[in-house]
PDB file of N, CA and C in Angstrom:
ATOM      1  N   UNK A   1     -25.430   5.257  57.248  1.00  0.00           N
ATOM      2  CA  UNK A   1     -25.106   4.892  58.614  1.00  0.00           C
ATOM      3  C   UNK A   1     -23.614   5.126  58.850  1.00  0.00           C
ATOM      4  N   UNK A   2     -23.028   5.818  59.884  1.00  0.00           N
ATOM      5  CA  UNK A   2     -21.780   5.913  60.699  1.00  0.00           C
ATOM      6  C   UNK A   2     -21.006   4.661  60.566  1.00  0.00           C
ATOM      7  N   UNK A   3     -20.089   4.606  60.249  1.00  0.00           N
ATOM      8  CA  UNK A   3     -19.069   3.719  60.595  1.00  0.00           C
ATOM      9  C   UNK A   3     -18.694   3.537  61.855  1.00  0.00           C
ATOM     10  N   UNK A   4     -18.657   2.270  62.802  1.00  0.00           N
ATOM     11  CA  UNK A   4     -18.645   2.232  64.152  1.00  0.00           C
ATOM     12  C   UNK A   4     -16.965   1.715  64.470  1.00  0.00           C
ATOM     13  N   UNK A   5     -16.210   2.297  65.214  1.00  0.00           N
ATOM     14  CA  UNK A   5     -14.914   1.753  65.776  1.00  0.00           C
ATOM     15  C   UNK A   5     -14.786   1.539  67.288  1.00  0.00           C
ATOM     16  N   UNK A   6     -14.055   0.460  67.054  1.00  0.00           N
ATOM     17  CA  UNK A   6     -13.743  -0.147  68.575  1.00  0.00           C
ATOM     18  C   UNK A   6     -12.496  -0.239  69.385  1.00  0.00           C
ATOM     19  N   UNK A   7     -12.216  -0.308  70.839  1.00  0.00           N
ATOM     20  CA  UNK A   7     -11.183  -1.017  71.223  1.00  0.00           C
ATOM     21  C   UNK A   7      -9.775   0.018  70.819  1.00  0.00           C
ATOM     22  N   UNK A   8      -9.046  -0.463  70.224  1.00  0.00           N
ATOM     23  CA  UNK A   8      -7.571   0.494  70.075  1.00  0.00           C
ATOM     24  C   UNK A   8      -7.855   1.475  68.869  1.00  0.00           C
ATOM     25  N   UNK A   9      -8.425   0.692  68.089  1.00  0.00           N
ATOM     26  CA  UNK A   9      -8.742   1.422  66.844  1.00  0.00           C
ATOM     27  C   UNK A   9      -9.436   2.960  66.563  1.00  0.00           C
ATOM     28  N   UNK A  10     -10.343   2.623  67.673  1.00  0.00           N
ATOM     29  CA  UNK A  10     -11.438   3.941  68.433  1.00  0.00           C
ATOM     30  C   UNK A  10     -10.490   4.636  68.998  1.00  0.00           C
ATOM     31  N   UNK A  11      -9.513   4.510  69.857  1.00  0.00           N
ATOM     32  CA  UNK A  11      -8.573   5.029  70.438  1.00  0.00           C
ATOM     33  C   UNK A  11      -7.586   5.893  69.978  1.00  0.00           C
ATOM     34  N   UNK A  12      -6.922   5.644  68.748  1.00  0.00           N
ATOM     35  CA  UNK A  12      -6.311   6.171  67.617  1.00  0.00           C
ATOM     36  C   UNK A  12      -7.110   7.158  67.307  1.00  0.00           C
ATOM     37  N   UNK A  13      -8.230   6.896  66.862  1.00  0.00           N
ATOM     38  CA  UNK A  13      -9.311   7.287  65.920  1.00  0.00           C
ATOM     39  C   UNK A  13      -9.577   9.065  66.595  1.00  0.00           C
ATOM     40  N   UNK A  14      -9.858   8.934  68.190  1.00  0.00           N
ATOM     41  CA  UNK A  14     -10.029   9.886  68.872  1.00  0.00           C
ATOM     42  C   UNK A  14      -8.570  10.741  69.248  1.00  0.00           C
ATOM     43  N   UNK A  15      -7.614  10.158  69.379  1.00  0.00           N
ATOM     44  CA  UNK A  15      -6.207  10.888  69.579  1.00  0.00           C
ATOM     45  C   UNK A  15      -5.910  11.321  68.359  1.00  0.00           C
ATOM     46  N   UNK A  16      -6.518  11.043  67.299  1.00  0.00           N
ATOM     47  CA  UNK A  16      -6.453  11.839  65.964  1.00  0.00           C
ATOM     48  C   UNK A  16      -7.603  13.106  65.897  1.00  0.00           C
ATOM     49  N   UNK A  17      -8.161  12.987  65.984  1.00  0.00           N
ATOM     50  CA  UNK A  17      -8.816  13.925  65.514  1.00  0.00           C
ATOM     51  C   UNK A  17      -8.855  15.087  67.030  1.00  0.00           C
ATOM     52  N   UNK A  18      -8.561  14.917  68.095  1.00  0.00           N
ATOM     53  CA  UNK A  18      -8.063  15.793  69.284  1.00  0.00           C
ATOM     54  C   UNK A  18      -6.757  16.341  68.679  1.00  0.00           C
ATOM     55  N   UNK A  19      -5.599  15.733  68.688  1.00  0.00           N
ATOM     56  CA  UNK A  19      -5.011  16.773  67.658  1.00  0.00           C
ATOM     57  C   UNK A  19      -4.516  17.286  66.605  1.00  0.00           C
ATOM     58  N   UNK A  20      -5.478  16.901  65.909  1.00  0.00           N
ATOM     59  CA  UNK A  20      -5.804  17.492  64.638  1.00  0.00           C
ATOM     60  C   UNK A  20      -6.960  18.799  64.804  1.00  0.00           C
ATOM     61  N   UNK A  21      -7.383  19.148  65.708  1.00  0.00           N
ATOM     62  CA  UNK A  21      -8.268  20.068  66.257  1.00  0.00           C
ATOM     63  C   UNK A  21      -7.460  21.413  66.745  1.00  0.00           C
ATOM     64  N   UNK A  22      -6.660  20.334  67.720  1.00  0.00           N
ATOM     65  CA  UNK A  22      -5.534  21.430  68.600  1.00  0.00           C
ATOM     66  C   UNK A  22      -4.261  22.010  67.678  1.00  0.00           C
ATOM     67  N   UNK A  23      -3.883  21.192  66.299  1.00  0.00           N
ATOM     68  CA  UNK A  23      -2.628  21.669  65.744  1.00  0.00           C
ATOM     69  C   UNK A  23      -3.697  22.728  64.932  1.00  0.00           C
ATOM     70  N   UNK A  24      -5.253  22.452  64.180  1.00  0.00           N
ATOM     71  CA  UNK A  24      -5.384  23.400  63.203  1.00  0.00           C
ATOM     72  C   UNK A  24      -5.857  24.696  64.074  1.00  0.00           C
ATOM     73  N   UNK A  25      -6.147  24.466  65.757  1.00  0.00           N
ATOM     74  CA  UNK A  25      -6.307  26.000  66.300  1.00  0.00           C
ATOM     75  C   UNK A  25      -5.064  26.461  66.369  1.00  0.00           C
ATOM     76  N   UNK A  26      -4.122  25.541  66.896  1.00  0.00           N
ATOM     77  CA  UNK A  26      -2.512  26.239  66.562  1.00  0.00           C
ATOM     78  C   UNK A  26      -1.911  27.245  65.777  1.00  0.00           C
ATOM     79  N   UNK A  27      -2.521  26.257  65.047  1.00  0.00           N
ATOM     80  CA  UNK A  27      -1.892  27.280  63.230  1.00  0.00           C
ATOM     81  C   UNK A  27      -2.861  27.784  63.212  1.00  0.00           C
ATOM     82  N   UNK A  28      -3.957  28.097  63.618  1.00  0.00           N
ATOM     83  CA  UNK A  28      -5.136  29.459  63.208  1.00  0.00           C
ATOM     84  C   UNK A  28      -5.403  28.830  61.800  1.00  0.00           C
ATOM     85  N   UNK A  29      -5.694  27.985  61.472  1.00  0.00           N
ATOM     86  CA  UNK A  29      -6.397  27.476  60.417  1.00  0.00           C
ATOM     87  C   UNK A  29      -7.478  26.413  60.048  1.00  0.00           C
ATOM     88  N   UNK A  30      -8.050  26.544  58.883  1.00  0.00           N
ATOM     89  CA  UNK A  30      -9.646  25.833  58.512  1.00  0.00           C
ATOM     90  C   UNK A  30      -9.322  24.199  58.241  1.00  0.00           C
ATOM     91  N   UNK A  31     -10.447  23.786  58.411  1.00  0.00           N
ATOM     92  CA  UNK A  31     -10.446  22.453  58.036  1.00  0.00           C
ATOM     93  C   UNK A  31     -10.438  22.449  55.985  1.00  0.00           C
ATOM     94  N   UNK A  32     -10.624  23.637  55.701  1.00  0.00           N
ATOM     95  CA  UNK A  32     -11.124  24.269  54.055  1.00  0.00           C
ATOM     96  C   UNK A  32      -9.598  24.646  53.912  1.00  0.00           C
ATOM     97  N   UNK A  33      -8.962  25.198  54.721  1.00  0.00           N
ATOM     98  CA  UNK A  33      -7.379  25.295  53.879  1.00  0.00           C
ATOM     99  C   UNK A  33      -6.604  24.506  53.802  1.00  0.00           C
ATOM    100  N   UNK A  34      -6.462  23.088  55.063  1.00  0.00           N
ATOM    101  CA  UNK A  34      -6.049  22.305  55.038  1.00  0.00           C
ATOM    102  C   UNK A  34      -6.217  21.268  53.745  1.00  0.00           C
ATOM    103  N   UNK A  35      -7.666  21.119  53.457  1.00  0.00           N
ATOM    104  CA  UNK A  35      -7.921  20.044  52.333  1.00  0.00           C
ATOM    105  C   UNK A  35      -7.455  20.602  51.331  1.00  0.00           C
ATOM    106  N   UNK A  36      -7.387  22.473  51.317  1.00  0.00           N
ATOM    107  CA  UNK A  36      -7.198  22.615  49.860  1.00  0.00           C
ATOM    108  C   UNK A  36      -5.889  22.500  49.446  1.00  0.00           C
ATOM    109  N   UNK A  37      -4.531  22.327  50.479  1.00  0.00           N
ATOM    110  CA  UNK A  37      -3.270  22.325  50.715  1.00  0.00           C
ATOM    111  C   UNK A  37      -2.775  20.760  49.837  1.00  0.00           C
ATOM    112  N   UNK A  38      -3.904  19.612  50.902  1.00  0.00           N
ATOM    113  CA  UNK A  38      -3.919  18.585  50.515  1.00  0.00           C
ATOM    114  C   UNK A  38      -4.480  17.931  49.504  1.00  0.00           C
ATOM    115  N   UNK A  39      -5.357  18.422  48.544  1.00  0.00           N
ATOM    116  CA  UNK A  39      -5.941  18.280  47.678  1.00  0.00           C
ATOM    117  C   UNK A  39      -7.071  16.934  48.146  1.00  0.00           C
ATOM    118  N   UNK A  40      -7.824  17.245  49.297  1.00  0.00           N
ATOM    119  CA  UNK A  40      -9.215  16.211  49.333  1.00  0.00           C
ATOM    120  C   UNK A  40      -9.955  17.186  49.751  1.00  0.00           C
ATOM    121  N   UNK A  41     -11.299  16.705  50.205  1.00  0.00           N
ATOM    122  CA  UNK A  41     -12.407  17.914  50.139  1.00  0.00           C
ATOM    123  C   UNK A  41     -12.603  18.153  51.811  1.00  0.00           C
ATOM    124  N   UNK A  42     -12.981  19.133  51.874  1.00  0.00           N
ATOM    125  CA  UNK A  42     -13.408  19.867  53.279  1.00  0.00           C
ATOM    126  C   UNK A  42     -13.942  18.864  54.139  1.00  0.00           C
ATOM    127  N   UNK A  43     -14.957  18.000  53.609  1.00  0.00           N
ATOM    128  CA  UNK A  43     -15.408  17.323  54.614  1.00  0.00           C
ATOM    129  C   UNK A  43     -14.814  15.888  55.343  1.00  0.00           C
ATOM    130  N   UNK A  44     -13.543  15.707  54.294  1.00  0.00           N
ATOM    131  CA  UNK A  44     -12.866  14.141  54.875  1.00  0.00           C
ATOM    132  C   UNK A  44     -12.320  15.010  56.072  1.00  0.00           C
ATOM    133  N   UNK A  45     -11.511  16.145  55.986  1.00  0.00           N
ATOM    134  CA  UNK A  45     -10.773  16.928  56.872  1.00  0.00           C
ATOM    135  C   UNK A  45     -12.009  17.259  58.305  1.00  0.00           C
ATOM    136  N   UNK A  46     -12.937  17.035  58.289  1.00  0.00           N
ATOM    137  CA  UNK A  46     -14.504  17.645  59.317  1.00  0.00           C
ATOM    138  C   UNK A  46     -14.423  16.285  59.818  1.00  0.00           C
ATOM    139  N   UNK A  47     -14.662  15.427  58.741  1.00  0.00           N
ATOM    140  CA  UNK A  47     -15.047  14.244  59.429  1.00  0.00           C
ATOM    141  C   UNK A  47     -13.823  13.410  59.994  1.00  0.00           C
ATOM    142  N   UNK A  48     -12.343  13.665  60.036  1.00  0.00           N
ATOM    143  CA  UNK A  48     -11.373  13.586  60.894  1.00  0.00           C
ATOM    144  C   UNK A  48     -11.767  14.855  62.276  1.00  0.00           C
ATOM    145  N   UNK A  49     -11.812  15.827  62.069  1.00  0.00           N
ATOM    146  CA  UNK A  49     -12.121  15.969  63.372  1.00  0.00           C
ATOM    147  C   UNK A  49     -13.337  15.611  64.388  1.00  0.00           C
ATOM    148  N   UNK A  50     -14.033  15.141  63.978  1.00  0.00           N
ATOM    149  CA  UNK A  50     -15.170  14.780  64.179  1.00  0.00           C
ATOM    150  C   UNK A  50     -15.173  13.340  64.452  1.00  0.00           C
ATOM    151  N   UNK A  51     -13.653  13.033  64.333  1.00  0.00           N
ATOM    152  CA  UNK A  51     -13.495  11.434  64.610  1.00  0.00           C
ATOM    153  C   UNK A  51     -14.657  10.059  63.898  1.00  0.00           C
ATOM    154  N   UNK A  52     -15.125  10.910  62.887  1.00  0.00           N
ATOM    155  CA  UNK A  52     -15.930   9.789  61.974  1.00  0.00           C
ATOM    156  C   UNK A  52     -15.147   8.788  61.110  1.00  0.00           C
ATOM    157  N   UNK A  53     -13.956   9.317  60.882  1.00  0.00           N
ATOM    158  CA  UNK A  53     -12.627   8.105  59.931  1.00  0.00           C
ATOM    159  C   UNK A  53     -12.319   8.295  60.440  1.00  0.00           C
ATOM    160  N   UNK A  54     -11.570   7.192  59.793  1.00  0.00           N
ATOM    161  CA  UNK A  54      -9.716   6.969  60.171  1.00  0.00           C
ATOM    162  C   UNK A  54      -9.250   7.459  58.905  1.00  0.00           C
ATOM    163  N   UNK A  55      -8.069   7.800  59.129  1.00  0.00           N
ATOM    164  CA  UNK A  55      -6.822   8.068  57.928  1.00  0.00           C
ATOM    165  C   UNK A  55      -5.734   7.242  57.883  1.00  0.00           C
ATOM    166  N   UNK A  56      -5.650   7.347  56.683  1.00  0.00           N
ATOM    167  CA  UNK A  56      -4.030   6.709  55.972  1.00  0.00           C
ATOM    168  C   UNK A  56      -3.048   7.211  56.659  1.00  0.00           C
ATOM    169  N   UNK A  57      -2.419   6.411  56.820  1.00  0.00           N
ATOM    170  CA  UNK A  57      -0.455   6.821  56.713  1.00  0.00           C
ATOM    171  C   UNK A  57      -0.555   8.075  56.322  1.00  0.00           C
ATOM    172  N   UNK A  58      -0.539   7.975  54.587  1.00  0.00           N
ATOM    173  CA  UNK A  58      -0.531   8.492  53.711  1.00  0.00           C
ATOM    174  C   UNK A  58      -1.309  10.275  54.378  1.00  0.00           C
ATOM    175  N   UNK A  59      -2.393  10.175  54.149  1.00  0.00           N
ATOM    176  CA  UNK A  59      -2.999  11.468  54.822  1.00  0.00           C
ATOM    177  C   UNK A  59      -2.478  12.071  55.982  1.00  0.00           C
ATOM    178  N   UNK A  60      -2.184  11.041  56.691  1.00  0.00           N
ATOM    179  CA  UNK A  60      -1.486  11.792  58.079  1.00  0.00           C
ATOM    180  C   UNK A  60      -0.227  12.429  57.686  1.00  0.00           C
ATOM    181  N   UNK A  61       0.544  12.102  57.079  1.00  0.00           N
ATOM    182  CA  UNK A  61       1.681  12.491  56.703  1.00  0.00           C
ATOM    183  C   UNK A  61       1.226  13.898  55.961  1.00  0.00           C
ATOM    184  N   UNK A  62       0.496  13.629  54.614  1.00  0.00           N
ATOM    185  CA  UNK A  62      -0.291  15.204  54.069  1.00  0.00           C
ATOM    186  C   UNK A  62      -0.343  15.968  55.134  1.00  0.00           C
ATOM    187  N   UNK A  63      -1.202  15.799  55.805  1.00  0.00           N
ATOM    188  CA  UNK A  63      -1.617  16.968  57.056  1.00  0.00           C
ATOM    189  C   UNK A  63      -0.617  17.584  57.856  1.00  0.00           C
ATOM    190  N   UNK A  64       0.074  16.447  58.214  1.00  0.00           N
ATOM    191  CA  UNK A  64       1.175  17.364  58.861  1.00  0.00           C
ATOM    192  C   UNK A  64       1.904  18.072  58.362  1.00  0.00           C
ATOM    193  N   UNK A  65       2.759  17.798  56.969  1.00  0.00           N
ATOM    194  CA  UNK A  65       2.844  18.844  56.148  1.00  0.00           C
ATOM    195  C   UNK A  65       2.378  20.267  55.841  1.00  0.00           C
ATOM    196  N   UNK A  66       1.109  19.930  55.859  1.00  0.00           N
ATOM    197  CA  UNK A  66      -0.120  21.076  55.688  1.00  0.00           C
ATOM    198  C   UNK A  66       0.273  21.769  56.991  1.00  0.00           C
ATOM    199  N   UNK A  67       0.250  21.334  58.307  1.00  0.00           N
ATOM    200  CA  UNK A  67      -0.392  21.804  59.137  1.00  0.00           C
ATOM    201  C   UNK A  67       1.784  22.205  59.728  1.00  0.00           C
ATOM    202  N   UNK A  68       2.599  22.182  58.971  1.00  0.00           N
ATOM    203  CA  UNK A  68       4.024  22.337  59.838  1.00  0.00           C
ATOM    204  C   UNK A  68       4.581  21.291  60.904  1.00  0.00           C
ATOM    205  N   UNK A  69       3.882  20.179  61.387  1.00  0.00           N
ATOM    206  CA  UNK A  69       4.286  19.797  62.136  1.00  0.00           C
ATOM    207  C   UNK A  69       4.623  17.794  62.193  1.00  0.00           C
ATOM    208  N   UNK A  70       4.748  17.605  62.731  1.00  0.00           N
ATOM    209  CA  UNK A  70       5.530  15.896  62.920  1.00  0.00           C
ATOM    210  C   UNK A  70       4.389  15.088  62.304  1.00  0.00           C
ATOM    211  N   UNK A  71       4.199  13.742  62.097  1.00  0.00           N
ATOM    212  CA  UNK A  71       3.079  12.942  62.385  1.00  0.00           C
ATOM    213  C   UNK A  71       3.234  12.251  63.335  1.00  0.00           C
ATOM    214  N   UNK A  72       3.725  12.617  64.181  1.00  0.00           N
ATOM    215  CA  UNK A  72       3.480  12.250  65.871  1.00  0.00           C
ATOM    216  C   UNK A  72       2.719  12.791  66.574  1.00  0.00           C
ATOM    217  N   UNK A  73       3.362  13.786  65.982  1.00  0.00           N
ATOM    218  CA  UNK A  73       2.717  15.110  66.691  1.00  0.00           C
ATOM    219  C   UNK A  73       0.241  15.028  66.793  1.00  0.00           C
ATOM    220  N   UNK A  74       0.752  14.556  65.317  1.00  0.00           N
ATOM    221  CA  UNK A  74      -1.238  14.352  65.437  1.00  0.00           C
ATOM    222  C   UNK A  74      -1.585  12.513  65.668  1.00  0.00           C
ATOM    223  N   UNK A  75      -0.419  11.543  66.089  1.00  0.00           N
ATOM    224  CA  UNK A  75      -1.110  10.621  66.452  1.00  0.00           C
ATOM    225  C   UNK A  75      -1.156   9.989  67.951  1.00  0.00           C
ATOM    226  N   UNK A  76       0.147  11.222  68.697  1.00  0.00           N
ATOM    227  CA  UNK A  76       0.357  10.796  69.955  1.00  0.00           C
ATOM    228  C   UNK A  76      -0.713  10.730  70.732  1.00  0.00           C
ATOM    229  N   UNK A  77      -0.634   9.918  72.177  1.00  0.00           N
ATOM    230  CA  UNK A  77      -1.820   9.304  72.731  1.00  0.00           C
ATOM    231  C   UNK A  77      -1.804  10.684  73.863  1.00  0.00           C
ATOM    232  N   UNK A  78      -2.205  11.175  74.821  1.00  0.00           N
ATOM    233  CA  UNK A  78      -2.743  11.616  75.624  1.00  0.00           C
ATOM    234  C   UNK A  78      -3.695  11.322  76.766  1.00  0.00           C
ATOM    235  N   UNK A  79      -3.410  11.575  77.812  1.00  0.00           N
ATOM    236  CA  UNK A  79      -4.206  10.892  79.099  1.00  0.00           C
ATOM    237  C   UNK A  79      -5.430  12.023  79.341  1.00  0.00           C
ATOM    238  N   UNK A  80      -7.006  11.479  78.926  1.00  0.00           N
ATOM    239  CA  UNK A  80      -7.812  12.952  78.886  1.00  0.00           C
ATOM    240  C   UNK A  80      -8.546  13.160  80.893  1.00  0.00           C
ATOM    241  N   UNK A  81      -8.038  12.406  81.104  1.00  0.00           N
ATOM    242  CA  UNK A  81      -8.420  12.277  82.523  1.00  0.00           C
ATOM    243  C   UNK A  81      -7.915  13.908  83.471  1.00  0.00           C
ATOM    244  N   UNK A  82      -8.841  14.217  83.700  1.00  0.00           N
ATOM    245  CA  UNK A  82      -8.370  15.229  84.763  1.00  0.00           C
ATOM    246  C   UNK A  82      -8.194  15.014  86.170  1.00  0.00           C
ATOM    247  N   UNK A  83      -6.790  15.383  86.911  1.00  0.00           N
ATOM    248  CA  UNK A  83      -6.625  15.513  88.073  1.00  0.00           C
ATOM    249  C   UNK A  83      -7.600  15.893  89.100  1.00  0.00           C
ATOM    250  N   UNK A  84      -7.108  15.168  90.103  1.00  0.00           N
ATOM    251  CA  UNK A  84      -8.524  15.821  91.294  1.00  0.00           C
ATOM    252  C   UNK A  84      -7.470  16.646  92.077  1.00  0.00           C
ATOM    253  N   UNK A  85      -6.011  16.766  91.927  1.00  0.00           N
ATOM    254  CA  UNK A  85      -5.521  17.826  92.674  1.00  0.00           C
ATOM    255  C   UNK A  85      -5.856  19.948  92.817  1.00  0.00           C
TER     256      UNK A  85
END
């Protein structure tokens, strides 16, 4: 069974793995080169985008490494609401 998240936590949970989606199309790279950079397996890296975990500190920091960029950069929040202008 899925692990279920709620409230802020869910919130995180989804602003992570949105960009963690958008930095690895960035960099033109796999969820398979990333883990192998970081040394965990393909699917913790799937199931972050896929917003099924959460990650560590620790991992977030890996990834961004991996991936060139801040760990802000993959935990900042974003407004997904589209304009009606």
């Amino acid at each position: 069974m899925a692990k279920m998240f709620f409230g802020d936590e869910a919130t995180a949970i989804i602003n992570f793995s949105y960009n963690l989606r958008y930095m690895m199309q960035d960099k033109n790279t796999s969820s398979t080169k990333v883990a192998k950079k970081i040394g965990v397996s393909p699917n913790l890296i799937r199931s972050y985008v896929k917003a099924q975990a959460k990650p560590t500190e620790e991992i977030i920091r890996l990834i961004a490494d991996a991936l060139e960029c801040e760990p802000s950069e993959l935990t900042k929040t974003y407004n997904y609401r589209m304009s009606e202008d």
